[in-house]
C-alpha atoms as a PDB file:
ATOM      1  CA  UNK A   1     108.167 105.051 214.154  1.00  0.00           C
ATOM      2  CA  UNK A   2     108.903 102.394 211.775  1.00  0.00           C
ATOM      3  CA  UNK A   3     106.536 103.708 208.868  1.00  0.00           C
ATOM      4  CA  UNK A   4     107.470 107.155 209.740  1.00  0.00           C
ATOM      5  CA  UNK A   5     110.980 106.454 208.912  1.00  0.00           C
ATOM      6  CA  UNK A   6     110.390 104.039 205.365  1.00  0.00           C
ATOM      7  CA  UNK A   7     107.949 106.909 204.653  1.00  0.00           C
ATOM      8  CA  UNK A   8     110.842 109.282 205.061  1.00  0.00           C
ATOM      9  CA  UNK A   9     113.064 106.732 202.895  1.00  0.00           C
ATOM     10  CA  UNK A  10     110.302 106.505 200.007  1.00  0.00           C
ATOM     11  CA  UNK A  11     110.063 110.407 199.764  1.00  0.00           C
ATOM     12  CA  UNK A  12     113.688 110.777 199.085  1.00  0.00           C
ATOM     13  CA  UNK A  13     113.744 108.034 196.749  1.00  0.00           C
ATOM     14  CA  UNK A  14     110.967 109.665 194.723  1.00  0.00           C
ATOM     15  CA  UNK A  15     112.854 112.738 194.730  1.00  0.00           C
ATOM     16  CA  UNK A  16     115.976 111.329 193.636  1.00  0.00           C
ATOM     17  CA  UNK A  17     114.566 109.226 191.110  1.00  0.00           C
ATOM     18  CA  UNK A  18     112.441 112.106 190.092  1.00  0.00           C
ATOM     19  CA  UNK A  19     116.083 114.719 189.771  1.00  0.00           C
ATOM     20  CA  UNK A  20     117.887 111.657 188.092  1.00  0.00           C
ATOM     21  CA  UNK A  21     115.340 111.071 185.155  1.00  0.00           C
ATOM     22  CA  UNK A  22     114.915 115.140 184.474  1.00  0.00           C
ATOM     23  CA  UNK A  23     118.687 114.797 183.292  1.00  0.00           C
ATOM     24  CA  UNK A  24     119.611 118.038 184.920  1.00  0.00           C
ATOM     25  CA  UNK A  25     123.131 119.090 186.447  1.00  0.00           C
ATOM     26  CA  UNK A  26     123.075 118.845 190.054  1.00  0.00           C
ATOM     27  CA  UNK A  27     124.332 122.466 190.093  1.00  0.00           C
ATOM     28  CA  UNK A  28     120.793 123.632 188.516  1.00  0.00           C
ATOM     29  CA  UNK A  29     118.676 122.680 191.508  1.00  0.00           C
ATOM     30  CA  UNK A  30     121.147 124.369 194.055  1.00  0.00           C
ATOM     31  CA  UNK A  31     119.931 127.506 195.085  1.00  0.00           C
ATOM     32  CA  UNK A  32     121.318 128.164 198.334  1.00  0.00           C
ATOM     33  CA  UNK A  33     119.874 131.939 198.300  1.00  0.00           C
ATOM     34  CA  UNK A  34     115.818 130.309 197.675  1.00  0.00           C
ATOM     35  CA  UNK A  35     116.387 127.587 200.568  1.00  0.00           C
ATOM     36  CA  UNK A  36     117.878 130.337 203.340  1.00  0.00           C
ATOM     37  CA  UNK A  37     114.279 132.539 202.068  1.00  0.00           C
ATOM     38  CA  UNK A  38     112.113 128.989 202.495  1.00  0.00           C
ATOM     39  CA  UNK A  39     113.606 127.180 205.692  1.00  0.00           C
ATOM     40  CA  UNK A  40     114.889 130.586 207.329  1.00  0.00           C
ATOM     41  CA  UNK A  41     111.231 132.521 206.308  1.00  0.00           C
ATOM     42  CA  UNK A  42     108.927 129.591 207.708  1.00  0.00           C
ATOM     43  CA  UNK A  43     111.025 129.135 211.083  1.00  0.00           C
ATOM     44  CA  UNK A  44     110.391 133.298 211.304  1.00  0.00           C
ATOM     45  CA  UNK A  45     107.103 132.854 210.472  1.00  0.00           C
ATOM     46  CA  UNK A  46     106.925 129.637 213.189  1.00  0.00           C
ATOM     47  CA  UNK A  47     108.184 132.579 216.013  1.00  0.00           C
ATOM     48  CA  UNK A  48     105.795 135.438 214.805  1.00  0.00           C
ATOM     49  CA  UNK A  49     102.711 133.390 214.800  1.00  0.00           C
ATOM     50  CA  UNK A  50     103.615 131.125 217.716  1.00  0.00           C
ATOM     51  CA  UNK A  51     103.804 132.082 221.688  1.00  0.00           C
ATOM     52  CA  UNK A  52     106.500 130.509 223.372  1.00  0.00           C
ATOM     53  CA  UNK A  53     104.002 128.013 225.485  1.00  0.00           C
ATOM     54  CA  UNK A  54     102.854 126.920 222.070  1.00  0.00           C
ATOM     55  CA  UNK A  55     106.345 126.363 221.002  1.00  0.00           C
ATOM     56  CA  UNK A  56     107.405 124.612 224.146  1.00  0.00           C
ATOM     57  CA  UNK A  57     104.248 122.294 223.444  1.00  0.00           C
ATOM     58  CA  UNK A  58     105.544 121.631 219.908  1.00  0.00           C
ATOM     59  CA  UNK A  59     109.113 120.760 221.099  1.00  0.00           C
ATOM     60  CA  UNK A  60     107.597 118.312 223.620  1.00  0.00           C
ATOM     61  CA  UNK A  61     105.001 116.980 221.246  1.00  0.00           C
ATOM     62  CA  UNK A  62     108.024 116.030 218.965  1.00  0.00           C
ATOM     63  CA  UNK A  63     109.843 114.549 221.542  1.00  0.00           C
ATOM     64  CA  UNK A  64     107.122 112.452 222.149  1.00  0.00           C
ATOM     65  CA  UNK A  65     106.699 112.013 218.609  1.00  0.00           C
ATOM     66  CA  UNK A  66     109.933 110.177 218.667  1.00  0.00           C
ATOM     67  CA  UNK A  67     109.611 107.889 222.045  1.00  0.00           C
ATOM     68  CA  UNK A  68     106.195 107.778 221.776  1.00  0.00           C
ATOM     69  CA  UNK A  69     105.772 104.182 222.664  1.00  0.00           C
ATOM     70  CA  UNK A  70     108.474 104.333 225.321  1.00  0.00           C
ATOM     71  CA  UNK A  71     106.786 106.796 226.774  1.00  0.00           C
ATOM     72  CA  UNK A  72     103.266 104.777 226.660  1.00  0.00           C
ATOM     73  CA  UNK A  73     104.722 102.326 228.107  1.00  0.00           C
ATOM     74  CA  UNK A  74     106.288 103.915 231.062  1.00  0.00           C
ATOM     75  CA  UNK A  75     103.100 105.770 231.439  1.00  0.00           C
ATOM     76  CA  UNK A  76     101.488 102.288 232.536  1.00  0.00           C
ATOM     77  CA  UNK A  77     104.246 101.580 234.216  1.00  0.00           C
ATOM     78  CA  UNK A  78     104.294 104.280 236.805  1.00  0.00           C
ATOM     79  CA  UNK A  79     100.359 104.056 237.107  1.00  0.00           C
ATOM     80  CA  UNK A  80     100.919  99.957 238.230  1.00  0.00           C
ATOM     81  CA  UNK A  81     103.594 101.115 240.775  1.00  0.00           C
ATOM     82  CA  UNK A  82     101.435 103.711 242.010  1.00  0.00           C
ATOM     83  CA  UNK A  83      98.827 101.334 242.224  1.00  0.00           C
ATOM     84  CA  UNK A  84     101.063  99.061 244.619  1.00  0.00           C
ATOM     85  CA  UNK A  85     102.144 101.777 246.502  1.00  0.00           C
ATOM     86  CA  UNK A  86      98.348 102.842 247.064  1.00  0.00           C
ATOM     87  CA  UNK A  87      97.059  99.363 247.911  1.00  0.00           C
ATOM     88  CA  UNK A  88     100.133  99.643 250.676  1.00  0.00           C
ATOM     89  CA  UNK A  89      98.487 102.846 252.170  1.00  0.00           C
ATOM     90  CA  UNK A  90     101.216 105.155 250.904  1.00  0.00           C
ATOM     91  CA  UNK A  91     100.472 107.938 247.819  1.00  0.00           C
ATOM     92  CA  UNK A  92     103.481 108.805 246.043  1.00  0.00           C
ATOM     93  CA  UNK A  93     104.364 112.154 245.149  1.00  0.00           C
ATOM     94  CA  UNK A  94     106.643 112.837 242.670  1.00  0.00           C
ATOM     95  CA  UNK A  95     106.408 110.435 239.290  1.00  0.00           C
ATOM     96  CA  UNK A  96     107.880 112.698 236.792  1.00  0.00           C
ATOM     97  CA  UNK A  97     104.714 112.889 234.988  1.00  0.00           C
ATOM     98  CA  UNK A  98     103.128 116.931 235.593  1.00  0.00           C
ATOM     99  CA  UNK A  99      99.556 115.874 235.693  1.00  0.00           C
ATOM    100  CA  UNK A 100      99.666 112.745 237.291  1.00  0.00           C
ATOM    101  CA  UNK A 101     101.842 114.448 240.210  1.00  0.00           C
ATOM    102  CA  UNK A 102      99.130 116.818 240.639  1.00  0.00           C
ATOM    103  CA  UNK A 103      96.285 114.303 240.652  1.00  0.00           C
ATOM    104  CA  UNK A 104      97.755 112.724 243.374  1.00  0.00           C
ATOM    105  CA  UNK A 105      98.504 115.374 244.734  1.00  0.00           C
ATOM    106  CA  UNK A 106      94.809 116.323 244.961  1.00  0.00           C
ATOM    107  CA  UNK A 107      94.079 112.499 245.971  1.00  0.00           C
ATOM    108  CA  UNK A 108      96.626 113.286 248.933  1.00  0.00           C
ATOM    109  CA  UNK A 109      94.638 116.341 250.271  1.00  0.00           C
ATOM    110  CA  UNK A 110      91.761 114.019 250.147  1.00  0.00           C
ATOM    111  CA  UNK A 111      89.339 115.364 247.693  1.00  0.00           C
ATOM    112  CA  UNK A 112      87.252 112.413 246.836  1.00  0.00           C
ATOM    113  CA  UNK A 113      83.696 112.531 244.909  1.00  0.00           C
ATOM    114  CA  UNK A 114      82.523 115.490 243.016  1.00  0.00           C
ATOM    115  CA  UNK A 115      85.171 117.674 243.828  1.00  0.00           C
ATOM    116  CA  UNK A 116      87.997 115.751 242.686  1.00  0.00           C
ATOM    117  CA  UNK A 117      86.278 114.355 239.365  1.00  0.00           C
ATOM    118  CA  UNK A 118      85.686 118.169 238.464  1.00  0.00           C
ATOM    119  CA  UNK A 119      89.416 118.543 238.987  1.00  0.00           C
ATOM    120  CA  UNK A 120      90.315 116.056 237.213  1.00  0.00           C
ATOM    121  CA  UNK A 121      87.942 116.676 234.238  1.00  0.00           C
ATOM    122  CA  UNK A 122      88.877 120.350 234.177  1.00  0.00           C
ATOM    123  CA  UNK A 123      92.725 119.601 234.344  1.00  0.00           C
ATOM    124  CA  UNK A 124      92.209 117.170 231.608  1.00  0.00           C
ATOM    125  CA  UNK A 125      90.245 119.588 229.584  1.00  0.00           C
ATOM    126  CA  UNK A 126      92.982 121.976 230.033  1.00  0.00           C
ATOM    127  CA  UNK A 127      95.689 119.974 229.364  1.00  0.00           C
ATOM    128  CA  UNK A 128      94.743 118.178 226.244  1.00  0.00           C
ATOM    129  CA  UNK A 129      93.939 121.891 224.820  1.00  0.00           C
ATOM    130  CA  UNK A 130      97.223 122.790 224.957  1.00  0.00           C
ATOM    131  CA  UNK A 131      98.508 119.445 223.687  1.00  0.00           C
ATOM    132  CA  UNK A 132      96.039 120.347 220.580  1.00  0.00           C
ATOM    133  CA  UNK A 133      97.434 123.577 220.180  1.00  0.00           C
ATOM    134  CA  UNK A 134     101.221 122.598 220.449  1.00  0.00           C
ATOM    135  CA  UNK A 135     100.188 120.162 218.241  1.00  0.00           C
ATOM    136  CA  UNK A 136      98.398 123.047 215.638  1.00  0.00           C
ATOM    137  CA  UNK A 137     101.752 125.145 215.238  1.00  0.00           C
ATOM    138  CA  UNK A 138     102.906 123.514 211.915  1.00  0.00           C
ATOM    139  CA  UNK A 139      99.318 123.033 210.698  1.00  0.00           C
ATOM    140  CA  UNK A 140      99.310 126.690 211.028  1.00  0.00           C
ATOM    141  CA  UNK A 141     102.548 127.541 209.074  1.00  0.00           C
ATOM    142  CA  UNK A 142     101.910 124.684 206.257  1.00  0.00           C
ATOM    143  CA  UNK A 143     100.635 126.960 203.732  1.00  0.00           C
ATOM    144  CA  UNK A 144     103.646 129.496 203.881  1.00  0.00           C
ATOM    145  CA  UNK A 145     106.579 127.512 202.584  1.00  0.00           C
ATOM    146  CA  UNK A 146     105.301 127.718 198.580  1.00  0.00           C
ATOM    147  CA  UNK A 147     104.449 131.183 199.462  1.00  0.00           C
ATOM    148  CA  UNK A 148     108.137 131.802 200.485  1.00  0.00           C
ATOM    149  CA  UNK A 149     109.282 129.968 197.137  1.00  0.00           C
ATOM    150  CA  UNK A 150     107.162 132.293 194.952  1.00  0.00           C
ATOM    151  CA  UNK A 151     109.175 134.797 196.840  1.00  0.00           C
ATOM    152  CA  UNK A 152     112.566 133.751 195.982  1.00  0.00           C
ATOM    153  CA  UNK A 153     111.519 133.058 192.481  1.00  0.00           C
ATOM    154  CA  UNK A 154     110.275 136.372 191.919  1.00  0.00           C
ATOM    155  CA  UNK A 155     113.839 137.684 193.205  1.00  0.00           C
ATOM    156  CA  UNK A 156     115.158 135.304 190.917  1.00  0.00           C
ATOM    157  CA  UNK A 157     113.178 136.904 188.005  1.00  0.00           C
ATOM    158  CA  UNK A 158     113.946 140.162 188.624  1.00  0.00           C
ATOM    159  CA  UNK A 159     117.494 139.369 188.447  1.00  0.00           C
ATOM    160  CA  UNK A 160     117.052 137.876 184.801  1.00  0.00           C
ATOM    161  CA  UNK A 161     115.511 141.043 183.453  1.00  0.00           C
ATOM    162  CA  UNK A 162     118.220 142.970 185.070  1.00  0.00           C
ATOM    163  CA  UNK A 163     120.859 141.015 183.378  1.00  0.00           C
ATOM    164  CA  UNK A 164     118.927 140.671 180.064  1.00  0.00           C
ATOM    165  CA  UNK A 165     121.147 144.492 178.398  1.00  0.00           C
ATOM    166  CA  UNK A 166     123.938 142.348 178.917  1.00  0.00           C
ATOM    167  CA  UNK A 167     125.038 139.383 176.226  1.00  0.00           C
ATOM    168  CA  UNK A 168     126.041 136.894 179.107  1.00  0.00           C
ATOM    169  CA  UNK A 169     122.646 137.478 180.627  1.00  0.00           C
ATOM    170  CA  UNK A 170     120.883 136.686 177.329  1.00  0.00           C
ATOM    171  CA  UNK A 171     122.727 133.380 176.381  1.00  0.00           C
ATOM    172  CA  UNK A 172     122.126 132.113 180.057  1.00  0.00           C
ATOM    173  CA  UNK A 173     118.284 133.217 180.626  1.00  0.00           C
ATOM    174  CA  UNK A 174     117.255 129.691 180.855  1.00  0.00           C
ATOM    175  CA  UNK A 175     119.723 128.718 183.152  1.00  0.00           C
ATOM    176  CA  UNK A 176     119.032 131.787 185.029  1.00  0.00           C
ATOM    177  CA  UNK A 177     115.416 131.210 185.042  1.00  0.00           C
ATOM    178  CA  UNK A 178     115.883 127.280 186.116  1.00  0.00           C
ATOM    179  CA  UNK A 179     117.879 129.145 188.862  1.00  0.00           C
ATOM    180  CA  UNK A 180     115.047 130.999 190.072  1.00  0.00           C
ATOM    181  CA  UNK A 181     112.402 127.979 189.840  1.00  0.00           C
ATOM    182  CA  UNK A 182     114.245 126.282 191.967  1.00  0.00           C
ATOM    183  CA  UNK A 183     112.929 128.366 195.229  1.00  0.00           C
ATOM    184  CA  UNK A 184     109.693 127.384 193.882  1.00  0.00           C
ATOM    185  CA  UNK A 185     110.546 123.898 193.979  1.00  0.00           C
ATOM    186  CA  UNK A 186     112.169 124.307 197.625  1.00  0.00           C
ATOM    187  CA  UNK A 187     109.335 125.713 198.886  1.00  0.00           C
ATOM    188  CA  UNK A 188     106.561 122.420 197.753  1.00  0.00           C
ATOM    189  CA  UNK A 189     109.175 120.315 199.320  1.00  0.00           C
ATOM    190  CA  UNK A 190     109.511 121.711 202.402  1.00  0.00           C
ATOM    191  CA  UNK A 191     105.373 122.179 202.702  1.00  0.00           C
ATOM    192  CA  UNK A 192     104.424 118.725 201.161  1.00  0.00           C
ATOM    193  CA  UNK A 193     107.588 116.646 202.242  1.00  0.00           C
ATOM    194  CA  UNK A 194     108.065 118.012 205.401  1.00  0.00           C
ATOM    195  CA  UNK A 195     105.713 120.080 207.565  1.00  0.00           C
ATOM    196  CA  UNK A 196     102.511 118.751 206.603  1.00  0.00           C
ATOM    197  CA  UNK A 197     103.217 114.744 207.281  1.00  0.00           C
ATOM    198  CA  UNK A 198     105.044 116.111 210.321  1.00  0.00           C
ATOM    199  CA  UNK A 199     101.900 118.406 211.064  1.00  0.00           C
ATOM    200  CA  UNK A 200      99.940 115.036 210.966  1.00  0.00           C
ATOM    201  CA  UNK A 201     102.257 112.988 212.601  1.00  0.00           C
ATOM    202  CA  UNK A 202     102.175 115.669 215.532  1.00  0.00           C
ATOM    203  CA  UNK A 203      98.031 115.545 215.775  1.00  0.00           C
ATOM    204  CA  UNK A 204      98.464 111.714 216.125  1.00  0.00           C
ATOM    205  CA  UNK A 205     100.862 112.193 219.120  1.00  0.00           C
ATOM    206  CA  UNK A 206      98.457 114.607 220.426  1.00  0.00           C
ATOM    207  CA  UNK A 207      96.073 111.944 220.306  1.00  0.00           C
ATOM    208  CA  UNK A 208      98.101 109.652 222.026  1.00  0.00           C
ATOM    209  CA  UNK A 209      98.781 112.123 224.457  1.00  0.00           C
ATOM    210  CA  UNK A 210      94.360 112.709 225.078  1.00  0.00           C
ATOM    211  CA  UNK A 211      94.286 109.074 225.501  1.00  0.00           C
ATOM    212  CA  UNK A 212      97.457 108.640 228.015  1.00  0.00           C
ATOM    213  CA  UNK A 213      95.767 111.936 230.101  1.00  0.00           C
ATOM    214  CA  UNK A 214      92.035 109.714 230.037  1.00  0.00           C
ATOM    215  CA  UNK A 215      93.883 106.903 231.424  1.00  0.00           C
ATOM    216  CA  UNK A 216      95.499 108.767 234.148  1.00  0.00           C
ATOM    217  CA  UNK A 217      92.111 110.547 235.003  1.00  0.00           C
ATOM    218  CA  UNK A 218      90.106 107.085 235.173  1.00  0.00           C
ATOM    219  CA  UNK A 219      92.612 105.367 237.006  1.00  0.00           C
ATOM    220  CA  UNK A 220      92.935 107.884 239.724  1.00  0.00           C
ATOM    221  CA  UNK A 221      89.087 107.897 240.202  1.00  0.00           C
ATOM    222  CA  UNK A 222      89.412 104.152 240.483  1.00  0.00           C
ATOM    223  CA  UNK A 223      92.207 104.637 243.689  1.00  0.00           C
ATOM    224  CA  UNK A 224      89.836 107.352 245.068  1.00  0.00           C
ATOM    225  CA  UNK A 225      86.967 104.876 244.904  1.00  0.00           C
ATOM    226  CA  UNK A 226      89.621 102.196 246.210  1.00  0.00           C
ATOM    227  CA  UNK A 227      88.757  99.217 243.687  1.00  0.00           C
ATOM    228  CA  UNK A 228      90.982  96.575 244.262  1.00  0.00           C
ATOM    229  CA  UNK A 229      94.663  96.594 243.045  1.00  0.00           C
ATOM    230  CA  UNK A 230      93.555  93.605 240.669  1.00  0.00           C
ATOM    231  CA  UNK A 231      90.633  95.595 238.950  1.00  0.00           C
ATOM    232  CA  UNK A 232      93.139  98.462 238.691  1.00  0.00           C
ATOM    233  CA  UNK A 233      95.528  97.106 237.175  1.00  0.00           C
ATOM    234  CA  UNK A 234      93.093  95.405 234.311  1.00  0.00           C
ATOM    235  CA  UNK A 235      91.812  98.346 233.920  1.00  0.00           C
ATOM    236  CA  UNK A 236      95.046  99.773 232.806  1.00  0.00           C
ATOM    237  CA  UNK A 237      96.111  97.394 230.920  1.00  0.00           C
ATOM    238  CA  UNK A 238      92.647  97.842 228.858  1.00  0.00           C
ATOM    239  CA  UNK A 239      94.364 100.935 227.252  1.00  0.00           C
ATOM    240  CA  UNK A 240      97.230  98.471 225.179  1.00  0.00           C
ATOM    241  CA  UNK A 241      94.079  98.595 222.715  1.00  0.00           C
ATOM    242  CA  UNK A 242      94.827 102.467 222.170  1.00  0.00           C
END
């Protein structure tokens, strides 16, 4: 989170050193007409190409994103109280964490062996797919941003050769035209400032999230095979490493 965030602080810098040394006005780069067809086009674009399970995914995976080692850490920490609990006889039921719940749940019924490792496998399978997928939505979208920008540059355009049988639209046609760059310019922000790192930044959580899902899967093999609470609990903490 740390990098993330100086990362964040480094990008603006560059930008702002970048807008103070091209001794423009402030007034040239505001285009509030290019940024509404950039930011307002790619979230359309987000809904039309997304389904809503995706988008769910995405919203979670950001969360995550954010508390991501919070979360990793209370990950282990329900796994060692469930470990307690087991060594006491008694399988919990409700952790807060989806899989988990149903793992145990499946370790409740009493599915040891084959059957419950395919469970678990398959659930994992399943599971980490859709992490990868939530995880794929801005990926997906990336490339559209300077696409939108070309857009509202071409809109731009056309206004300047509309305006160019006036006088007033003749003296400003570079302003004008600076105008109309500027969605351009909008649009390489938002795609190489924005939603790619935070494309990348989302794969890595989805990673995170593969690794938290192998831990739960492992562990509750090692309750079904009823290794001591000791060797259980090493085990776990083997994962700090990821």
């Amino acid at each position: 989170m740390q990098t993330l965030v100086i990362g964040a602080i480094l990008s603006v810098v560059i930008l702002m050193t970048t807008f103070f040394h091209s001794k423009a006005t402030l007034s040239t780069f505001l285009n509030p007409e290019g940024l509404i067809i950039v930011v307002g086009g790619t979230v359309a674009i987000l809904l039309m190409t997304s389904k809503k399970e995706e988008l769910v995914g995405f919203l979670r995976l950001m969360k995550k994103l954010i508390f991501r080692k919070a979360r990793a850490r209370r990950t282990k920490e329900i796994l060692l109280d469930c470990t307690k609990d087991i060594e006491k006889g008694k399988i919990p039921t409700e952790t807060g964490h989806v899989f988990l719940d149903k793992s145990l749940g499946w370790l409740a019924a009493g599915l040891r062996g084959a059957e419950l490792d395919k469970l678990l496998v398959d659930g994992a399978k399943l599971e980490v797919e859709r992490t990868y997928s939530s995880a794929q939505v801005l990926s997906n979208i990336a490339k559209y941003p300077p696409a939108l920008g070309m857009v509202g540059t071409v809109f731009g355009i056309i206004a300047i050769f509309n305006g160019l049988g006036s006088v007033e639209g003749q003296i400003n046609i570079g302003v004008n035209l600076a105008f109309a760059m500027t969605a351009t310019l909008y649009g390489l922000i938002v795609a190489n400032f924005v939603v790619s790192p935070l494309s990348e930044l989302l794969s890595q959580s989805a990673q995170q999230e593969e690794i938290e899902i192998s831990m739960i899967v492992e562990t509750v093999k090692l309750w079904s095979e009823k290794q001591s609470a000791f060797f259980v609990q090493e085990h776990i903490e083997l994962y700090d490493a990821a």
